[in-house]
C-alpha atoms as a PDB file:
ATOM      1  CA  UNK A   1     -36.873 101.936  -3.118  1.00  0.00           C
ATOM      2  CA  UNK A   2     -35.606 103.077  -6.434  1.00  0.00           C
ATOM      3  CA  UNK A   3     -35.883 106.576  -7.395  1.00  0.00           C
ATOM      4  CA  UNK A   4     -34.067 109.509  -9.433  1.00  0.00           C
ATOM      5  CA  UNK A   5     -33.485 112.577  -7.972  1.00  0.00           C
ATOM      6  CA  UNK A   6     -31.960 115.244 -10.500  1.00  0.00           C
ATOM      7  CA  UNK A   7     -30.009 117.486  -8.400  1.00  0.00           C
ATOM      8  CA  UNK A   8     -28.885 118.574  -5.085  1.00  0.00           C
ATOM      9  CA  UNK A   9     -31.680 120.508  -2.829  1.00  0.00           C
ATOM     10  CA  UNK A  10     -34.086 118.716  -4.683  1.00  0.00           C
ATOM     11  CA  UNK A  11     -35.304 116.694  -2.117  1.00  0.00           C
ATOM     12  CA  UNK A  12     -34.717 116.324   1.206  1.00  0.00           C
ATOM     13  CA  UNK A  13     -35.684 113.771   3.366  1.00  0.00           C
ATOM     14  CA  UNK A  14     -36.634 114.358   7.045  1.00  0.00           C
ATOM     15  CA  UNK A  15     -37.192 111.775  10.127  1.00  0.00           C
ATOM     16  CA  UNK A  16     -37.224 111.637  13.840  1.00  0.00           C
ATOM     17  CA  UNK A  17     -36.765 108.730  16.018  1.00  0.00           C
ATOM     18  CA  UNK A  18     -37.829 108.597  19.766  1.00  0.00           C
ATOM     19  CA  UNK A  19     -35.771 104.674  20.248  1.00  0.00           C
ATOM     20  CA  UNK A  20     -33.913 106.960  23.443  1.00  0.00           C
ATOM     21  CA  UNK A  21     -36.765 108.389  24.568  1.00  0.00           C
ATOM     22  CA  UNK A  22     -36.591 107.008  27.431  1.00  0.00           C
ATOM     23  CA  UNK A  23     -33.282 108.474  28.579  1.00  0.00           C
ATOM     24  CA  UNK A  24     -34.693 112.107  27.541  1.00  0.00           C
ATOM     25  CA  UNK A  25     -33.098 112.371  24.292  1.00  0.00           C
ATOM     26  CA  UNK A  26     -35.092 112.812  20.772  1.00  0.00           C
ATOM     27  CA  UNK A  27     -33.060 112.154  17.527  1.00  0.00           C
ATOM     28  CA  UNK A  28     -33.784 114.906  14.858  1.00  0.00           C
ATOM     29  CA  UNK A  29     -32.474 114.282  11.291  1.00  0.00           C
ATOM     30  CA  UNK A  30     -32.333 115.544   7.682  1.00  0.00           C
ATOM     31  CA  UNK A  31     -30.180 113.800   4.147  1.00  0.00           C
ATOM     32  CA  UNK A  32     -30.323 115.002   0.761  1.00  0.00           C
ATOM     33  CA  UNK A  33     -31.671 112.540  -1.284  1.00  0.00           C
ATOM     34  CA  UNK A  34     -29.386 113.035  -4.464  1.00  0.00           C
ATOM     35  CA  UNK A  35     -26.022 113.394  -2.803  1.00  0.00           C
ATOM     36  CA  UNK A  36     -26.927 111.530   0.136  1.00  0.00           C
ATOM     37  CA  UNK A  37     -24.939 114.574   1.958  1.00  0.00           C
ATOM     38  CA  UNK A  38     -26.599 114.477   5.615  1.00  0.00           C
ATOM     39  CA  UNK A  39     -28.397 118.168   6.265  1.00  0.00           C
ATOM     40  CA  UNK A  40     -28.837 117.463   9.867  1.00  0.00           C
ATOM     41  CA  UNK A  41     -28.417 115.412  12.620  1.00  0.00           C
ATOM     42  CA  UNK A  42     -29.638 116.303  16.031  1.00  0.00           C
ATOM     43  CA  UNK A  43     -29.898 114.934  19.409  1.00  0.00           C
ATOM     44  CA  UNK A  44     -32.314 117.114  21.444  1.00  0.00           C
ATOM     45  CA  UNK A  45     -33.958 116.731  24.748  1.00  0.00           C
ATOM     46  CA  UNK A  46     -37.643 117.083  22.934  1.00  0.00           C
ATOM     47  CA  UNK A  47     -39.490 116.904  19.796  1.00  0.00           C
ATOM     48  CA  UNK A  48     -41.309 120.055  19.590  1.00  0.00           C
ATOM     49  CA  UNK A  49     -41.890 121.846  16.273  1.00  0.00           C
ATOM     50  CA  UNK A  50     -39.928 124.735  16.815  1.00  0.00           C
ATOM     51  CA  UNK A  51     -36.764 122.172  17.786  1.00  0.00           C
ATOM     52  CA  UNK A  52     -37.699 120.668  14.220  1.00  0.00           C
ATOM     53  CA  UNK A  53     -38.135 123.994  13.158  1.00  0.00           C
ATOM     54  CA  UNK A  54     -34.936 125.786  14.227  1.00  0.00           C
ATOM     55  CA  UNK A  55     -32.992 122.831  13.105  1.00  0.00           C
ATOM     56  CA  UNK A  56     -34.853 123.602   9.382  1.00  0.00           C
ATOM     57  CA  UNK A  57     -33.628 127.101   9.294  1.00  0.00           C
ATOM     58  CA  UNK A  58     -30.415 126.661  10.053  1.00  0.00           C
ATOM     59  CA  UNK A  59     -29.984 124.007   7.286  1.00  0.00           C
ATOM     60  CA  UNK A  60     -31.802 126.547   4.948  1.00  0.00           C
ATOM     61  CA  UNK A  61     -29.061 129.174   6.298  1.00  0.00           C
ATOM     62  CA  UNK A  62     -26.547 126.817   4.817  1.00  0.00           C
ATOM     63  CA  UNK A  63     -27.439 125.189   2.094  1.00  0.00           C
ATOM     64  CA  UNK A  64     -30.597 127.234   0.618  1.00  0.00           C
ATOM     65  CA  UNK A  65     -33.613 125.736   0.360  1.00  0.00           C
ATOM     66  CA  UNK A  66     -35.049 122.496  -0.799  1.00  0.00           C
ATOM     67  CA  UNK A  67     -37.531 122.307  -3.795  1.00  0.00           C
ATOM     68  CA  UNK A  68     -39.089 119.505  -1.532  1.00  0.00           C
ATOM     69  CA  UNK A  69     -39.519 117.492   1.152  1.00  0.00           C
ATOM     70  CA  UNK A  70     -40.201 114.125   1.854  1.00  0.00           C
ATOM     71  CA  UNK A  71     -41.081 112.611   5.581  1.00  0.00           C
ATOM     72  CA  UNK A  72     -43.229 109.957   6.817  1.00  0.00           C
ATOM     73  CA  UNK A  73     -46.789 110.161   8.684  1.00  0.00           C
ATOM     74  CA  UNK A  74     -45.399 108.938  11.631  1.00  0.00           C
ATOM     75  CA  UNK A  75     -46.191 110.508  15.021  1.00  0.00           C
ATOM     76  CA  UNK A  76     -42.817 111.244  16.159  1.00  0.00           C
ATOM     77  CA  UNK A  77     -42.651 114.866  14.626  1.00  0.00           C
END
């Protein structure tokens, strides 16, 4: 995919993977798409919104907040 993105915080893109689910753990993460600068990265021991959340407002905290988002439809978050 080829694609322009004109600034930092401009868009962020946000996944989760569930690949060591069945150890307990539940991979949370976050990248800016212009700098490629990684926002998060988690490991957590579930996938519930307020995990997802939490992790969201502490990137906010840090580096302000996006103008948008971009995720998949997936079922994992």
């Amino acid at each position: 995919r080829v694609y322009k993105v004109r600034g930092s915080n401009a868009l962020w893109h946000h996944d989760g993977n569930e690949k060591l689910r069945p150890w307990g753990f539940y991979v949370h993460g976050c990248v800016d798409g212009h700098s490629r600068l990684i926002i998060y990265l988690a490991c957590c021991s579930n996938k519930r919104k307020m995990t997802v959340a939490n992790l969201f407002q502490a990137a906010v905290a840090v580096f302000g907040w996006p103008s948008r988002m971009r995720g998949d439809f997936g079922t994992e978050n």
